[in-house]
N, C-alpha and C. Protein backbone atom coordinates (compact mmCIF):
# COMPACT_ATOMS: atom_id res chain seq x y z
N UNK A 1 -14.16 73.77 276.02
CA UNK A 1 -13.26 74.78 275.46
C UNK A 1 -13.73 76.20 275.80
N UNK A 2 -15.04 76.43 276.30
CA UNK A 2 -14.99 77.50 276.51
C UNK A 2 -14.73 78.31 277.57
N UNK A 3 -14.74 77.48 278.52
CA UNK A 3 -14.27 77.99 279.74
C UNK A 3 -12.42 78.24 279.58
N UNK A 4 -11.82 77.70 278.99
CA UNK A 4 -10.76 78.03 278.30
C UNK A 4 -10.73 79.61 277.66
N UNK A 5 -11.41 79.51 276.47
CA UNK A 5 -11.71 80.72 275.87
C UNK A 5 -11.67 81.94 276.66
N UNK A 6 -13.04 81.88 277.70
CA UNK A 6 -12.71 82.94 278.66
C UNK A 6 -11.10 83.10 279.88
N UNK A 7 -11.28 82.37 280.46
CA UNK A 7 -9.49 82.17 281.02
C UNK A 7 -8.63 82.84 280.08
N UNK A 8 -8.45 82.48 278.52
CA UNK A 8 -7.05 82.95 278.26
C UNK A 8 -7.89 84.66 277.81
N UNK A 9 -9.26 84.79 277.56
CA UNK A 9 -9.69 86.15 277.26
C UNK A 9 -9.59 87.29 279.21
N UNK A 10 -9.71 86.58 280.34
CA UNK A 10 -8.74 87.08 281.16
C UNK A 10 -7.75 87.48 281.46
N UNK A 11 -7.12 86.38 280.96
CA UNK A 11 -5.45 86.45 280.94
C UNK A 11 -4.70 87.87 280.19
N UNK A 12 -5.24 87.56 278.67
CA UNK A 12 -4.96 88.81 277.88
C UNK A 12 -5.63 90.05 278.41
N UNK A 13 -7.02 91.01 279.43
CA UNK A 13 -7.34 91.75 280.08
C UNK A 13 -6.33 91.87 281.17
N UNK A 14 -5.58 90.74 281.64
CA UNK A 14 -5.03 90.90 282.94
C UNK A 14 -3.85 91.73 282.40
N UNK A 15 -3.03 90.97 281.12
CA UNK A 15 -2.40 91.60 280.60
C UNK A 15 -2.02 92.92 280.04
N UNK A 16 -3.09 93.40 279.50
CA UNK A 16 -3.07 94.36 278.97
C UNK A 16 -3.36 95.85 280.13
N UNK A 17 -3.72 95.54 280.96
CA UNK A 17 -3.76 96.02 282.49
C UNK A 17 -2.50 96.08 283.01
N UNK A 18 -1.64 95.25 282.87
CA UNK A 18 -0.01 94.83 283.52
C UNK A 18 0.84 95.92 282.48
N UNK A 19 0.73 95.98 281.89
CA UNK A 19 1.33 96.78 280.43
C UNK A 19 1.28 98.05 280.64
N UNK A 20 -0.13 98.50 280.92
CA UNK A 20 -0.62 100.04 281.32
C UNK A 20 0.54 100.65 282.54
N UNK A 21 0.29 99.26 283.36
CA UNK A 21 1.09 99.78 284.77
C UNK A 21 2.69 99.56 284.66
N UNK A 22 2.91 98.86 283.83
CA UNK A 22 4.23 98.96 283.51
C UNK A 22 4.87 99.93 282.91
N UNK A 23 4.32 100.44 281.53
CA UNK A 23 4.29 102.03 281.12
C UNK A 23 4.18 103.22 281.97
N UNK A 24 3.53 102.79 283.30
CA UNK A 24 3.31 104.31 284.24
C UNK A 24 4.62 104.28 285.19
N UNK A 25 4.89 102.91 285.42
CA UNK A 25 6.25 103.01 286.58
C UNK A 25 7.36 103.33 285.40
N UNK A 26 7.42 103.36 284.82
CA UNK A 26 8.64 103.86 283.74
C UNK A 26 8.75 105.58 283.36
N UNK A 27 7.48 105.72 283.43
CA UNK A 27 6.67 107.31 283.19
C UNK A 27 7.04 108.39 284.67
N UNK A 28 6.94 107.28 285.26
CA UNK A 28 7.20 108.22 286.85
C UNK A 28 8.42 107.69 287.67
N UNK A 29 9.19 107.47 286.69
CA UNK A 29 10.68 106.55 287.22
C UNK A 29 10.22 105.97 288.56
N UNK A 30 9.67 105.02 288.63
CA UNK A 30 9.17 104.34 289.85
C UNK A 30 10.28 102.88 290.12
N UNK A 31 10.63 102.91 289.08
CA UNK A 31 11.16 100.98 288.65
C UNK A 31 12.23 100.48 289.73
N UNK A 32 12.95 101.89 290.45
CA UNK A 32 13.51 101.74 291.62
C UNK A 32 13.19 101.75 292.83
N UNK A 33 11.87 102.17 293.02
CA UNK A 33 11.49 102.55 294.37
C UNK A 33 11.36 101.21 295.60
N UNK A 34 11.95 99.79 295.02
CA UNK A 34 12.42 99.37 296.34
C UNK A 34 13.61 98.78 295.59
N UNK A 35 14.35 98.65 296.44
CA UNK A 35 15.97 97.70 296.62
C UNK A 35 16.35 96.29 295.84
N UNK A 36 14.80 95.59 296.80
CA UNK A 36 14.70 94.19 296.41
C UNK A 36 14.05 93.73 295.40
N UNK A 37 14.09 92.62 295.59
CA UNK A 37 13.39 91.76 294.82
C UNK A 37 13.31 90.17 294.86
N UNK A 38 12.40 89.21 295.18
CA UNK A 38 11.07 89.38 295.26
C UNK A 38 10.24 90.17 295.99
N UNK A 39 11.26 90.37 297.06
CA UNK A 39 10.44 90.94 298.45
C UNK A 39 10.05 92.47 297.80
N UNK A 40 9.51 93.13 298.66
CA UNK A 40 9.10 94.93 298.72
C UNK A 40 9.69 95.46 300.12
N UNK A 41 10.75 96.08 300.27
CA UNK A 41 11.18 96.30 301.24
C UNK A 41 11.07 95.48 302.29
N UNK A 42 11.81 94.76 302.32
CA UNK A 42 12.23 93.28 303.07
C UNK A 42 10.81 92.28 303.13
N UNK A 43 9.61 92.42 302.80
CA UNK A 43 8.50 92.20 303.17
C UNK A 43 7.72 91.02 302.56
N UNK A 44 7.27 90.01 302.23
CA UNK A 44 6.24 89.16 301.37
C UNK A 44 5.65 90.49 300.39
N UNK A 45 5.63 89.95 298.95
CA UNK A 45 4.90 90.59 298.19
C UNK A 45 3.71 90.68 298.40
N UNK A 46 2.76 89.80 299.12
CA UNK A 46 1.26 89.98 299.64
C UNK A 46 1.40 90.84 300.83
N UNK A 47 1.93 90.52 301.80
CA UNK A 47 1.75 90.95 303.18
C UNK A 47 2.77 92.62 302.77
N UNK A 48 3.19 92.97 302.33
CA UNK A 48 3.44 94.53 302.31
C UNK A 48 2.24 95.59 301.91
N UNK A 49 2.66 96.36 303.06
CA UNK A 49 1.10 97.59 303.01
C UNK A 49 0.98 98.46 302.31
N UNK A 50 0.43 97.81 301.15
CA UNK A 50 0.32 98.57 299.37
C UNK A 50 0.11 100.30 299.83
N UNK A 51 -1.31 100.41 300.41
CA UNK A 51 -1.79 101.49 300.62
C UNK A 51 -1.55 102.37 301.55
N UNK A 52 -0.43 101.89 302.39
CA UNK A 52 0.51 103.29 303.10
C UNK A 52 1.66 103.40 302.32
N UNK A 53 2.19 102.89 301.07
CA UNK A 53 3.16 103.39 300.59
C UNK A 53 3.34 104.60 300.04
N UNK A 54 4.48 105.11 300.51
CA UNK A 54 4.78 106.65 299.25
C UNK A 54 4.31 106.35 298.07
N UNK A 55 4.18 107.28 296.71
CA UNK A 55 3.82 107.56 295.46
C UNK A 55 4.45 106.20 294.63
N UNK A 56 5.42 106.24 294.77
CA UNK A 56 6.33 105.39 293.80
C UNK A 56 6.34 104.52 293.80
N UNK A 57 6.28 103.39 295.76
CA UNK A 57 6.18 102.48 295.97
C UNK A 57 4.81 101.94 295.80
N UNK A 58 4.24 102.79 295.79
CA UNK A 58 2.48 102.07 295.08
C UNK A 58 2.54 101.71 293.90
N UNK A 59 3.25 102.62 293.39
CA UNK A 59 3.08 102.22 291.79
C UNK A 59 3.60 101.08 291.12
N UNK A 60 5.20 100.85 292.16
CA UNK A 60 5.67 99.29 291.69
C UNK A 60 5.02 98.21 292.13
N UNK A 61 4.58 98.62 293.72
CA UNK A 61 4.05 97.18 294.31
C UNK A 61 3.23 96.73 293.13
N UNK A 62 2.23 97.91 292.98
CA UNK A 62 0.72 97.18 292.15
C UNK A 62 1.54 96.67 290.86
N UNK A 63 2.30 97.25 290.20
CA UNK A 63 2.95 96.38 289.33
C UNK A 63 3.42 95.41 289.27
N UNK A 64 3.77 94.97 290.76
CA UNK A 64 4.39 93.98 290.97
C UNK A 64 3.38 92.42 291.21
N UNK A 65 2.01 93.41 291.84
CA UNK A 65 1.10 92.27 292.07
C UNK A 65 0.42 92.39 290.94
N UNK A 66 0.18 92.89 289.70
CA UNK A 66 -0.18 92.78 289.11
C UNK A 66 0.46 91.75 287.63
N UNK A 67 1.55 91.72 288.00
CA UNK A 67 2.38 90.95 287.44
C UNK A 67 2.25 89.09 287.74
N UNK A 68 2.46 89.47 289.15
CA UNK A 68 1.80 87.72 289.83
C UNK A 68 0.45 87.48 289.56
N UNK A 69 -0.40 88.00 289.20
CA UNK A 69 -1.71 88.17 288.90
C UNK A 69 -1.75 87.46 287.37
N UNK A 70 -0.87 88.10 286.39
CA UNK A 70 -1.06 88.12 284.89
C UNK A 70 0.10 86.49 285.29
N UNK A 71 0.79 86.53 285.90
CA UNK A 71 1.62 85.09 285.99
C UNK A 71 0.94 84.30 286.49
N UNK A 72 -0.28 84.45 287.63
CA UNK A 72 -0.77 82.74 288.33
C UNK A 72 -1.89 82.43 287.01
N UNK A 73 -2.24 83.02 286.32
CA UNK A 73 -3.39 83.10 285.26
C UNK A 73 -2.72 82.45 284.17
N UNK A 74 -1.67 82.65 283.93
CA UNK A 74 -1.20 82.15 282.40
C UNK A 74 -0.77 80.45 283.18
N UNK A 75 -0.37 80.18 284.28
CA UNK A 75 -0.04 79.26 284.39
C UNK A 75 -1.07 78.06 285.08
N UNK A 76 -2.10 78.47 285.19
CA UNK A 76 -3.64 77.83 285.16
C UNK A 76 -3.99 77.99 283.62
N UNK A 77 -4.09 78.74 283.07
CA UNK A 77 -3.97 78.44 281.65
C UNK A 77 -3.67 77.21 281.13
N UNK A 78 -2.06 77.20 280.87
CA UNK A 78 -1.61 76.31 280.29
C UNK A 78 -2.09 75.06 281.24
N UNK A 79 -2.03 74.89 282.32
CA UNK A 79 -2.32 73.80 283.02
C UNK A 79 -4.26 72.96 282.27
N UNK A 80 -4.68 74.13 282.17
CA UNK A 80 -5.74 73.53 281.78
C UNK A 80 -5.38 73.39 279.87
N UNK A 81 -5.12 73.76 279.36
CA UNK A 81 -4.89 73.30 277.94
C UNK A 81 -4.13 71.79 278.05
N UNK A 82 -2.86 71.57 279.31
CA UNK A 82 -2.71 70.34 279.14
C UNK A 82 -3.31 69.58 279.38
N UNK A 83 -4.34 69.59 280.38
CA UNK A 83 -5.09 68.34 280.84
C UNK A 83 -6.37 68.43 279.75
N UNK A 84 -7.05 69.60 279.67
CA UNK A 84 -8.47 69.41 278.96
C UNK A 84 -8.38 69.66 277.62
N UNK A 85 -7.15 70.13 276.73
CA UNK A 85 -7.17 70.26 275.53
C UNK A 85 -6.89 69.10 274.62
N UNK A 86 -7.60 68.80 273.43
CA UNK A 86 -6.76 67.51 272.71
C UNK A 86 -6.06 68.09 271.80
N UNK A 87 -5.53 69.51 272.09
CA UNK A 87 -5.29 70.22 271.02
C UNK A 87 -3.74 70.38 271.15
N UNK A 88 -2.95 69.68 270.02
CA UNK A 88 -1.46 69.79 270.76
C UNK A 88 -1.16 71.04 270.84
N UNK A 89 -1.43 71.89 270.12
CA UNK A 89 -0.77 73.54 269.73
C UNK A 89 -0.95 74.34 270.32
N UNK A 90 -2.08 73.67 271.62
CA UNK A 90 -2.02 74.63 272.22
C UNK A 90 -1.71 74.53 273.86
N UNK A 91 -1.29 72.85 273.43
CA UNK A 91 -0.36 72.46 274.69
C UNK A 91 0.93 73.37 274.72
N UNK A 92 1.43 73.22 273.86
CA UNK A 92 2.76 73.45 273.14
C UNK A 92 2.78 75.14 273.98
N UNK A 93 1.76 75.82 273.02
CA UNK A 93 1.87 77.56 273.21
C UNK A 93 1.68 77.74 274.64
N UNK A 94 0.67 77.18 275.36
CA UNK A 94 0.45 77.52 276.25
C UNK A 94 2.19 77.02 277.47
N UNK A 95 2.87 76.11 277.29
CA UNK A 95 4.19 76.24 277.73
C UNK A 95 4.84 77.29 277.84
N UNK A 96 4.88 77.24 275.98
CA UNK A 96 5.48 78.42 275.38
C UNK A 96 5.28 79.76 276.87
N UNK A 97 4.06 80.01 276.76
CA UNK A 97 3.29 81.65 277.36
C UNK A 97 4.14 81.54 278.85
N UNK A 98 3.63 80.42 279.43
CA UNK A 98 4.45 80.19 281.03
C UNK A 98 6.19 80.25 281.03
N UNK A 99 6.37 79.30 280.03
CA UNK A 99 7.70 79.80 280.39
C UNK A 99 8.08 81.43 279.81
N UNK A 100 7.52 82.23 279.39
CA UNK A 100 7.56 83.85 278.77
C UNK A 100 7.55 84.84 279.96
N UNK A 101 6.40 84.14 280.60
CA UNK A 101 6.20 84.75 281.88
C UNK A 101 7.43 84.60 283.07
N UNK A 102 7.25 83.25 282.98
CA UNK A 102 8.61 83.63 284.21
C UNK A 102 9.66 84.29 283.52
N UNK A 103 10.08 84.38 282.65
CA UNK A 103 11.38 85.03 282.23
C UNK A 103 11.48 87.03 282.29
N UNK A 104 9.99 87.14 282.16
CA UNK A 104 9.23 88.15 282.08
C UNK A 104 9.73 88.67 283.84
N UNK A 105 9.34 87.70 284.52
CA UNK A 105 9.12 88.23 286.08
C UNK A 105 10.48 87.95 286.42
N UNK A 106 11.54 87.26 285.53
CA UNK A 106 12.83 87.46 285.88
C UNK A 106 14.00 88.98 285.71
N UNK A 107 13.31 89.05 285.11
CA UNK A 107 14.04 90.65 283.68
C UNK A 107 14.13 91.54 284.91
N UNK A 108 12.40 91.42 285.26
CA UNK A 108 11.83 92.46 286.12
C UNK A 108 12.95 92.89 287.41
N UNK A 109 13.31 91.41 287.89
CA UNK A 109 14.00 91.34 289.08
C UNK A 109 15.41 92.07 289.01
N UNK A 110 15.73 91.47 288.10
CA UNK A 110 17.40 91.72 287.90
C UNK A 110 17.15 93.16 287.40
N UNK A 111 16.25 93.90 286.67
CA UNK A 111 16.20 95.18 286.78
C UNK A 111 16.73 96.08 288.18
N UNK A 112 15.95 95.39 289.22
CA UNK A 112 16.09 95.99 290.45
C UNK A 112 17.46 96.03 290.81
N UNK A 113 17.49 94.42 291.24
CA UNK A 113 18.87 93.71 291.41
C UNK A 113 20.37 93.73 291.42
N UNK A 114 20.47 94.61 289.87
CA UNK A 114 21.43 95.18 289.47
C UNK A 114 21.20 96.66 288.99
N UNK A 115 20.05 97.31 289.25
CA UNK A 115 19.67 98.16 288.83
C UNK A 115 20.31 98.56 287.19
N UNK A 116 20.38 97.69 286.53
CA UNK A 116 20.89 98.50 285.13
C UNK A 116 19.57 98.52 284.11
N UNK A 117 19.26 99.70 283.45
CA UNK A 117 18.13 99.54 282.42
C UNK A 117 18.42 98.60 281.46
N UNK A 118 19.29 98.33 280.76
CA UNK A 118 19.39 97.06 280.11
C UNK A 118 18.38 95.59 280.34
N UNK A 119 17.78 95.41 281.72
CA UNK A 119 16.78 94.60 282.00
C UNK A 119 15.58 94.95 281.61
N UNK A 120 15.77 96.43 281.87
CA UNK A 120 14.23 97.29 281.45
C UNK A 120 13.93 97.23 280.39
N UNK A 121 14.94 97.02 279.18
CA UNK A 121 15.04 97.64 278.07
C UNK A 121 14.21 96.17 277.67
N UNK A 122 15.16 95.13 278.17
CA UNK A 122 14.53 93.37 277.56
C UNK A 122 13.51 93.19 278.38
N UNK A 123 13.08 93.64 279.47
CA UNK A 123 11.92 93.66 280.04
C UNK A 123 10.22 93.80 279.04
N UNK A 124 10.32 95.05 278.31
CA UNK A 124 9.66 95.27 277.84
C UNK A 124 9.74 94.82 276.42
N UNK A 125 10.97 94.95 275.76
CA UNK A 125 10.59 94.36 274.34
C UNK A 125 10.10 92.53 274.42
N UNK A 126 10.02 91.57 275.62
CA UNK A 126 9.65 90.44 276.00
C UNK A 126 8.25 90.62 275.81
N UNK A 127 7.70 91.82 276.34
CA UNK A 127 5.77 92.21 277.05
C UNK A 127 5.38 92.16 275.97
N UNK A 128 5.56 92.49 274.40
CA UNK A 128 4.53 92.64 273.73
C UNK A 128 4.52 91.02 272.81
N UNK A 129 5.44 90.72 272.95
CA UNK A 129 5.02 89.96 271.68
C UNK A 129 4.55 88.44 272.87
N UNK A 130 4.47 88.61 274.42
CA UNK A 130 3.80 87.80 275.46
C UNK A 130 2.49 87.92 274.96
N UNK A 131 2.23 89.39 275.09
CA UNK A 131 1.02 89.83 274.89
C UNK A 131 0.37 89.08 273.72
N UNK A 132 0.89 89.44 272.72
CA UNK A 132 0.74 88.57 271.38
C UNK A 132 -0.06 87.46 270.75
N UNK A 133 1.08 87.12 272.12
CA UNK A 133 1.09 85.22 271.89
C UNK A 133 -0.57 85.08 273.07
N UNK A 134 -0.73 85.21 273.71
CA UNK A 134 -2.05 85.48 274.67
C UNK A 134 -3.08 85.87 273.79
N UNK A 135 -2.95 86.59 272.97
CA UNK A 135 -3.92 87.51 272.17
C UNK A 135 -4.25 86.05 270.97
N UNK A 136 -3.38 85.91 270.48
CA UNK A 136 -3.78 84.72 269.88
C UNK A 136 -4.18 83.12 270.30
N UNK A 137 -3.30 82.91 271.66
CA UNK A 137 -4.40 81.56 272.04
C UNK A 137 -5.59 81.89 272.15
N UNK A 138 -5.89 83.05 272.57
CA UNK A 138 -7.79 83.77 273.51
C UNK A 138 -8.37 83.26 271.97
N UNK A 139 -7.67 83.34 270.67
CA UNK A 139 -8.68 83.57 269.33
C UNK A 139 -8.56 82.05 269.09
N UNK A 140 -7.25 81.33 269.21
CA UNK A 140 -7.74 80.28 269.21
C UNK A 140 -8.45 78.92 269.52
N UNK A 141 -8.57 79.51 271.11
CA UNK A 141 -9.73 78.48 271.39
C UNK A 141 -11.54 79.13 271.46
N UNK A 142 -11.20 80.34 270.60
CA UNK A 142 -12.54 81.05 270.37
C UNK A 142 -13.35 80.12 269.49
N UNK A 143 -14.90 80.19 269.05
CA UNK A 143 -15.73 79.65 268.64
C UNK A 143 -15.26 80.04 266.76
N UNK A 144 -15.75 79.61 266.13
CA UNK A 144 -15.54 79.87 264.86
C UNK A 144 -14.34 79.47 264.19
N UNK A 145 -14.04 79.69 262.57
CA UNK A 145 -13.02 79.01 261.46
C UNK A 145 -11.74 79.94 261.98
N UNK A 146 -12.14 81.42 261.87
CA UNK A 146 -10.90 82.01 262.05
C UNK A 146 -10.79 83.33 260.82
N UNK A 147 -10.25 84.18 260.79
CA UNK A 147 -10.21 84.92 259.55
C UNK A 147 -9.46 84.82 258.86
N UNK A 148 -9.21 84.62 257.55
CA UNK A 148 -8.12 84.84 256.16
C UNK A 148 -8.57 86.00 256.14
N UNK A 149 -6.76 86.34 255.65
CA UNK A 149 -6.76 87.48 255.15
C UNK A 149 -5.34 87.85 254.43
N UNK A 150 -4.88 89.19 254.30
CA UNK A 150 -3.79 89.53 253.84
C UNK A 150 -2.62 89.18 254.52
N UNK A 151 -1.93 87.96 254.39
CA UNK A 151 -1.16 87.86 255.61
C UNK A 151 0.45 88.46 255.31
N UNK A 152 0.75 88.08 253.99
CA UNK A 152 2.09 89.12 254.04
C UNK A 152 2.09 90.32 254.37
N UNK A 153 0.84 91.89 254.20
CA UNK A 153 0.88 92.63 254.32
C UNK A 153 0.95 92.61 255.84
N UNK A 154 0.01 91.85 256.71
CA UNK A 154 -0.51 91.78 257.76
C UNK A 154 0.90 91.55 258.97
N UNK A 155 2.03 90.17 258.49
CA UNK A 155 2.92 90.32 258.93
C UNK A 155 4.06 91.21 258.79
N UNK A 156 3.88 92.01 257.93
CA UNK A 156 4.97 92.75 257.83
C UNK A 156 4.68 94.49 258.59
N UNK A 157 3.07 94.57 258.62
CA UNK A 157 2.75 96.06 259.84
C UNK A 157 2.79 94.85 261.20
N UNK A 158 2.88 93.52 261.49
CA UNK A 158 3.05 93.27 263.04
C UNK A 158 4.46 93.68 263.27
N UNK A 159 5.57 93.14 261.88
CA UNK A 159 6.71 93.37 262.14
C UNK A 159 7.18 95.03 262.50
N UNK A 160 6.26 95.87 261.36
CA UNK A 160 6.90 97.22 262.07
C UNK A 160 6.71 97.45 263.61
N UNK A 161 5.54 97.34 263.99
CA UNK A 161 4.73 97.54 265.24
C UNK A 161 5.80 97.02 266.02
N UNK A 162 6.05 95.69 265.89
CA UNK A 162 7.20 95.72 266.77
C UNK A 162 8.33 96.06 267.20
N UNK A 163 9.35 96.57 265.66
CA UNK A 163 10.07 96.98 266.06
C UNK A 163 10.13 98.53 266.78
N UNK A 164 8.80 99.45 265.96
CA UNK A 164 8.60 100.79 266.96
C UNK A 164 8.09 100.73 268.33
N UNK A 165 7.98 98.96 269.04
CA UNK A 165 7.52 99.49 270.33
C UNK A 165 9.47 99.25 271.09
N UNK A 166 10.15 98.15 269.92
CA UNK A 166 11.67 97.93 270.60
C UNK A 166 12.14 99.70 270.64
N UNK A 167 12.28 100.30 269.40
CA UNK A 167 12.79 101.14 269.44
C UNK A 167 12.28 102.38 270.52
N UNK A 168 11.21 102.49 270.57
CA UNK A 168 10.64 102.95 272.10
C UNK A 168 10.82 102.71 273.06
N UNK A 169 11.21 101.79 273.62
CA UNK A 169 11.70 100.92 274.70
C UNK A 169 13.32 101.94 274.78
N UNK A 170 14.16 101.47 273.48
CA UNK A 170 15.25 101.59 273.93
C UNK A 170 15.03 102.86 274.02
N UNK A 171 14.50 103.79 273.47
CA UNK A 171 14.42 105.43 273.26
C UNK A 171 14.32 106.13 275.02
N UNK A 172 13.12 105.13 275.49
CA UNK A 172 13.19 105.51 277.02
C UNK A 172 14.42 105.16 277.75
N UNK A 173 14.49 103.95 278.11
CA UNK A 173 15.71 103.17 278.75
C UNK A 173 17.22 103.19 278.42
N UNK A 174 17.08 103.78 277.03
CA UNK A 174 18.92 103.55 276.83
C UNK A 174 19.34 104.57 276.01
N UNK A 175 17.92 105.73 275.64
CA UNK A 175 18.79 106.53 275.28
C UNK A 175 18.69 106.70 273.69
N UNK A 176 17.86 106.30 272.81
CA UNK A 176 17.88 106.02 271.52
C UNK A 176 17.69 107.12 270.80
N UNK A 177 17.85 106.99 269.62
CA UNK A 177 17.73 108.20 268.64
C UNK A 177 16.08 108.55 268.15
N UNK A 178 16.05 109.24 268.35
CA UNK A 178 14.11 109.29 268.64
C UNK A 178 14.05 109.86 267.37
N UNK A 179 14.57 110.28 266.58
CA UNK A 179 14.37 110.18 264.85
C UNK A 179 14.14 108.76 263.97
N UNK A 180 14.75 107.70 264.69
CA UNK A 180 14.72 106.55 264.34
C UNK A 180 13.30 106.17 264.53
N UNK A 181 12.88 106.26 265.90
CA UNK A 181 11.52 105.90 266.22
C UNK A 181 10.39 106.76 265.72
N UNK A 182 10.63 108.24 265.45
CA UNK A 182 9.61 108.76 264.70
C UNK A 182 9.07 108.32 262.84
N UNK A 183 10.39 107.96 262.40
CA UNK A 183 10.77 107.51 260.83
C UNK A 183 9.74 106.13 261.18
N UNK A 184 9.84 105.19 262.10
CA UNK A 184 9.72 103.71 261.87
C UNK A 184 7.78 104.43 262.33
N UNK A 185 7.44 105.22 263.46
CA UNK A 185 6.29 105.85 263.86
C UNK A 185 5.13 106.06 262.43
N UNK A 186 5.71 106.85 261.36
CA UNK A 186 4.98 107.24 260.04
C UNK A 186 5.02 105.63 259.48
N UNK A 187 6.17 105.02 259.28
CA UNK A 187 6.02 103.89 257.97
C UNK A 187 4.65 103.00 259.09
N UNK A 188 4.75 102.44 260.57
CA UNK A 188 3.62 101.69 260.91
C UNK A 188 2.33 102.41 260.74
N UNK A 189 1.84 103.51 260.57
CA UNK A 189 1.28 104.57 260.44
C UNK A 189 0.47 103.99 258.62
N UNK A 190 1.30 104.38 257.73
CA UNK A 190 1.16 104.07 256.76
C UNK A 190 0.79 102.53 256.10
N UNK A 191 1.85 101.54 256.90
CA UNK A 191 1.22 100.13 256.53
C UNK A 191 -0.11 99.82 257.56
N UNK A 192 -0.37 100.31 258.96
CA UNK A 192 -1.71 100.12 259.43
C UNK A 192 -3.11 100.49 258.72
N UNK A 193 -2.82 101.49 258.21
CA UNK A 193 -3.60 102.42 256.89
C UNK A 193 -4.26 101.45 255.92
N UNK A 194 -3.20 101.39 254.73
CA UNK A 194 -3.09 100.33 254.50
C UNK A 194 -3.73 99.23 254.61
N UNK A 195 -3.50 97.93 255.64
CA UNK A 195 -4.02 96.77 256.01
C UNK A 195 -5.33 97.06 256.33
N UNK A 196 -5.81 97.96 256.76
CA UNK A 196 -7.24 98.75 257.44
C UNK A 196 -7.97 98.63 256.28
N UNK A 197 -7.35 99.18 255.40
CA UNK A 197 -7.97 99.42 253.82
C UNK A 197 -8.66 98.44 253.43
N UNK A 198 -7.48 97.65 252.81
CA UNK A 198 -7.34 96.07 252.35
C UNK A 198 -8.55 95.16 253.27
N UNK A 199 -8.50 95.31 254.12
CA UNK A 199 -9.50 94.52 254.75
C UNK A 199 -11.01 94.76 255.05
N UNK A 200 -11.22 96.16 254.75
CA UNK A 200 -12.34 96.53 254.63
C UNK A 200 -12.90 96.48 253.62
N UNK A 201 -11.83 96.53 251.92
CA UNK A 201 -12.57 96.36 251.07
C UNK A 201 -12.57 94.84 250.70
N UNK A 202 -12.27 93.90 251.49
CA UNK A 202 -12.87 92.24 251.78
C UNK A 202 -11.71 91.64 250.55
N UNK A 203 -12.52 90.20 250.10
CA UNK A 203 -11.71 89.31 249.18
C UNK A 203 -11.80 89.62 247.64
N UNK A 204 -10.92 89.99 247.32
CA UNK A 204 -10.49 90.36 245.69
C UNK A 204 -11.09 91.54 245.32
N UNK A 205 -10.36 92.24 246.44
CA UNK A 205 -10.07 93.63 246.05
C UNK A 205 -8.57 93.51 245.45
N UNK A 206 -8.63 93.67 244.02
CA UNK A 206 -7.04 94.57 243.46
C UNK A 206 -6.01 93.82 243.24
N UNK A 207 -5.52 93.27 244.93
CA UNK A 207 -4.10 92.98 245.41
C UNK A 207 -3.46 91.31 244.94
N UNK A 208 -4.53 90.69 245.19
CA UNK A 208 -4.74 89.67 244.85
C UNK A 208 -3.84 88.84 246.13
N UNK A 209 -3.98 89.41 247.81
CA UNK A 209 -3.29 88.88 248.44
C UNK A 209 -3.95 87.93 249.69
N UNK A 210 -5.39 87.97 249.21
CA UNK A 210 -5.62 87.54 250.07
C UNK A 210 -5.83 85.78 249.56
N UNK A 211 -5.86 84.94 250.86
CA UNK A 211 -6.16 83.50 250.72
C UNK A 211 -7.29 83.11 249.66
């Protein structure tokens, strides 16, 4: 299992790397800078010459290989949870993650494809909670019980978090009311606070919420 452990603790680095660069081609309206898709200007995604490209086209390619990168990883992943895990759940998730991914590297396409942000928009609200789900196999085939803790409080700042990264998303891509996202910005603000609290001052502090 531990060679597992590390793999999906890759996977989630690879990830969280893919994310960065996905945030910068959005930052520098790059998301168009080729036509196609799979290809890079008519070309194999390997065999195109990353490092003579203009500004923009660097920025998608590497996104783009960085994407097949965070995709051949999750799907050696799961491959090894099916064969070496006796662990169904994480047969199961690890599916789960692969099929996330391709759908992930589908969004991407039809972004191009049809060029409408609407892909962009489901593009990214897909990335985090991928991320997520990665973030939590890496803990669960980690060594140790696991932590209890506050979990209603706990799910309900994942729930804000998420919806201020949707509403960010759409705020870039479609245009959103960025009062909405600043309002939802303070309340995750306040319940992160919060949960930070709660968990620092350990089991039976007060609340009486923890396990």
């Amino acid at each position: 299992m531990r060679g597992l452990h590390r793999l999906a603790g890759a996977t989630v680095l690879g990830t969280l790397l893919l994310l960065a660069a996905g945030a910068l081609v959005t930052s520098t309206d790059s998301g168009m800078a080729f036509p196609d898709w799979p290809t890079s200007a008519g070309r194999n995604l390997f065999a195109y010459p990353w490092f003579r490209a203009t500004r923009a086209q660097f920025i998608e390619h590497g996104h783009r290989l960085m994407g097949a990168l965070v995709g051949l990883l999750t799907l050696v992943m799961a491959f090894g949870f099916w064969f070496s895990s006796p662990r169904r759940d994480l047969k199961v998730l690890g599916l789960l993650a692969s099929a996330v991914v391709l759908a992930q590297g589908v969004l991407g396409g039809c972004r191009v494809l049809f060029d409408a942000k609407i892909f962009a928009f489901l593009h990214a609200c897909l990335a985090y909670p991928f991320f997520a789900l990665l973030c939590g196999l890496w803990g669960m085939t980690g060594p140790g019980p696991g932590l209890r803790g506050p979990r209603a409080l706990a799910h309900a700042t994942a729930l804000m978090v998420y919806l201020q990264i949707v509403t960010g998303a759409a705020l870039r891509q479609l245009h959103f009311p960025l009062a909405v996202h600043i309002g939802l910005a303070i309340l995750v603000t306040v319940l992160v606070c919060r949960l930070g609290y709660v968990l620092v001052q350990g089991p039976g502090f007060g609340m009486g919420i923890y396990d």
